[in-house]
Protein backbone atom coordinates (compact mmCIF):
# COMPACT_ATOMS: atom_id res chain seq x y z
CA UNK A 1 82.43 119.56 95.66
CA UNK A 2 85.09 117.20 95.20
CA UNK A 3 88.25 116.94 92.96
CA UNK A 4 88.27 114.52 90.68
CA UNK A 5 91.57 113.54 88.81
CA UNK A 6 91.01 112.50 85.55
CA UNK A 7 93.38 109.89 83.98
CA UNK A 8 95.06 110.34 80.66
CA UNK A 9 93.28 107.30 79.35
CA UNK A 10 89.93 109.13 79.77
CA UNK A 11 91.00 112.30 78.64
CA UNK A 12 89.64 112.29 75.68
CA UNK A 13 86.45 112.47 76.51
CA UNK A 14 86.84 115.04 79.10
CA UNK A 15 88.37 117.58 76.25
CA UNK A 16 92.08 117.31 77.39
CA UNK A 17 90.61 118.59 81.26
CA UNK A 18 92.71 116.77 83.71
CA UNK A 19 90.92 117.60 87.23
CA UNK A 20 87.09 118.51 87.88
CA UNK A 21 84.60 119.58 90.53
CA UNK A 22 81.71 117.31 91.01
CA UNK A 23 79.03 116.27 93.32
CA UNK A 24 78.11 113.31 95.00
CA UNK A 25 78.36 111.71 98.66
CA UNK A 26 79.69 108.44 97.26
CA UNK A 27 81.91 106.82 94.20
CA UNK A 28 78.55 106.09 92.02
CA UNK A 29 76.88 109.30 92.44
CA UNK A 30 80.47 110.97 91.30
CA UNK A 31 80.71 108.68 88.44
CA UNK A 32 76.86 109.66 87.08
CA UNK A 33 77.65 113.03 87.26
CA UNK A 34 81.22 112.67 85.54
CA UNK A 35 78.46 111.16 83.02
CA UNK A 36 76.06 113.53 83.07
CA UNK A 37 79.03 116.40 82.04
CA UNK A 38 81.10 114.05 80.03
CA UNK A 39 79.08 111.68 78.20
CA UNK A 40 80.93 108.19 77.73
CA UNK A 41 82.95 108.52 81.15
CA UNK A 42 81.05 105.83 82.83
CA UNK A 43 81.36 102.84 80.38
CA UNK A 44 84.32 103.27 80.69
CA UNK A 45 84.44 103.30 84.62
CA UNK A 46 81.79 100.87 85.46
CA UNK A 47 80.74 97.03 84.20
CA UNK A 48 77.07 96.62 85.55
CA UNK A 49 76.67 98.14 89.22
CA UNK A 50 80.48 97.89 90.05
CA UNK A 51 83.74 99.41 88.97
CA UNK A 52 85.43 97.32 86.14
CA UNK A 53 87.72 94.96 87.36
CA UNK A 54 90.92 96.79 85.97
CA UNK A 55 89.89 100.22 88.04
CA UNK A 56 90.66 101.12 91.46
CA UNK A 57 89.33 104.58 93.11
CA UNK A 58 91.27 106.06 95.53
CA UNK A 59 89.82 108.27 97.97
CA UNK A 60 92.07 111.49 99.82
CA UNK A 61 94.83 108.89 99.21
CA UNK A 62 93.69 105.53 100.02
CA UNK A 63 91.97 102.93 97.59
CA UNK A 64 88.79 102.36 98.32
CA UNK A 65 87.37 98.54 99.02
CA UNK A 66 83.93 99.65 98.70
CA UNK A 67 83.96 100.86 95.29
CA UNK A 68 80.92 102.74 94.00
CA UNK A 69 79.35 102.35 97.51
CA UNK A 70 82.20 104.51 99.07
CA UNK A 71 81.17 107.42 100.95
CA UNK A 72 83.00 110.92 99.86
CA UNK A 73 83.28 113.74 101.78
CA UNK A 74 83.26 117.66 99.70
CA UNK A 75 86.41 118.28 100.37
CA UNK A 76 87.96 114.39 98.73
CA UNK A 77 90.58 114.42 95.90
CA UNK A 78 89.55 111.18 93.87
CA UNK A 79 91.57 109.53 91.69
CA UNK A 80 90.55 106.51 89.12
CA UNK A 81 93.29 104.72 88.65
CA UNK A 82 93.67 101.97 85.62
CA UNK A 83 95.46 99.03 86.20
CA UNK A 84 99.04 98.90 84.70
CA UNK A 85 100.51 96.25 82.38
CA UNK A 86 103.17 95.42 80.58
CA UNK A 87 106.98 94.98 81.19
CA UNK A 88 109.32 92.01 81.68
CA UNK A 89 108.45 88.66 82.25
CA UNK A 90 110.69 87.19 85.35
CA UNK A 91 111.09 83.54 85.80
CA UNK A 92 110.54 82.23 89.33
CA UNK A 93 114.83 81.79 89.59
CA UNK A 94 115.35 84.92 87.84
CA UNK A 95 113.41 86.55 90.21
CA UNK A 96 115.05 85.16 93.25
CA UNK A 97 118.60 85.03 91.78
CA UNK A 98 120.02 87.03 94.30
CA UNK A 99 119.16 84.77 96.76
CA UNK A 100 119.70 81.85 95.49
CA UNK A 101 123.25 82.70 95.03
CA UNK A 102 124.43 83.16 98.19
């Protein structure tokens, strides 16, 4: 089965667990049984029949184009990862300050 890496955001509907064994030979089939043990997992995952547009999924490592389509070996380590935000808005100059004066 593989390892699936739970992030904090979900963890509260996991019961605090932060990595999982689960079944499935690709991202979707994962993702329904992620549901299937912890109700409310996949709303939270997936909009319609893709991933939501601020989740990646990477895959032993490497993030996944394919999404839910994504083939996954037993042995995988999977990790949803949520898009991060926040932090300092930089002006184009600002930015490129350093370059600008030299």
């Amino acid at each position: 089965m593989a390892v699936v890496w739970i992030p904090s955001l979900l963890q509260s509907l996991t019961g605090g667990v932060e990595k999982v064994s689960i079944a499935g030979a690709t991202v979707g089939e994962i993702i329904d049984n992620l549901e299937a043990r912890f109700p409310g997992v996949k709303d939270r995952l997936v909009n319609g029949m893709e991933l939501r547009p601020h989740i990646a999924v990477a895959i032993d490592g490497d993030v996944s184009p394919e999404g839910l389509e994504q083939d996954v070996q037993e042995s995988s380590e999977i990790h949803f990862i949520p898009a991060l935000s926040g932090g300092r808005q930089m002006f184009p100059a600002q930015r490129y300050r350093c370059y600008l004066l030299t």
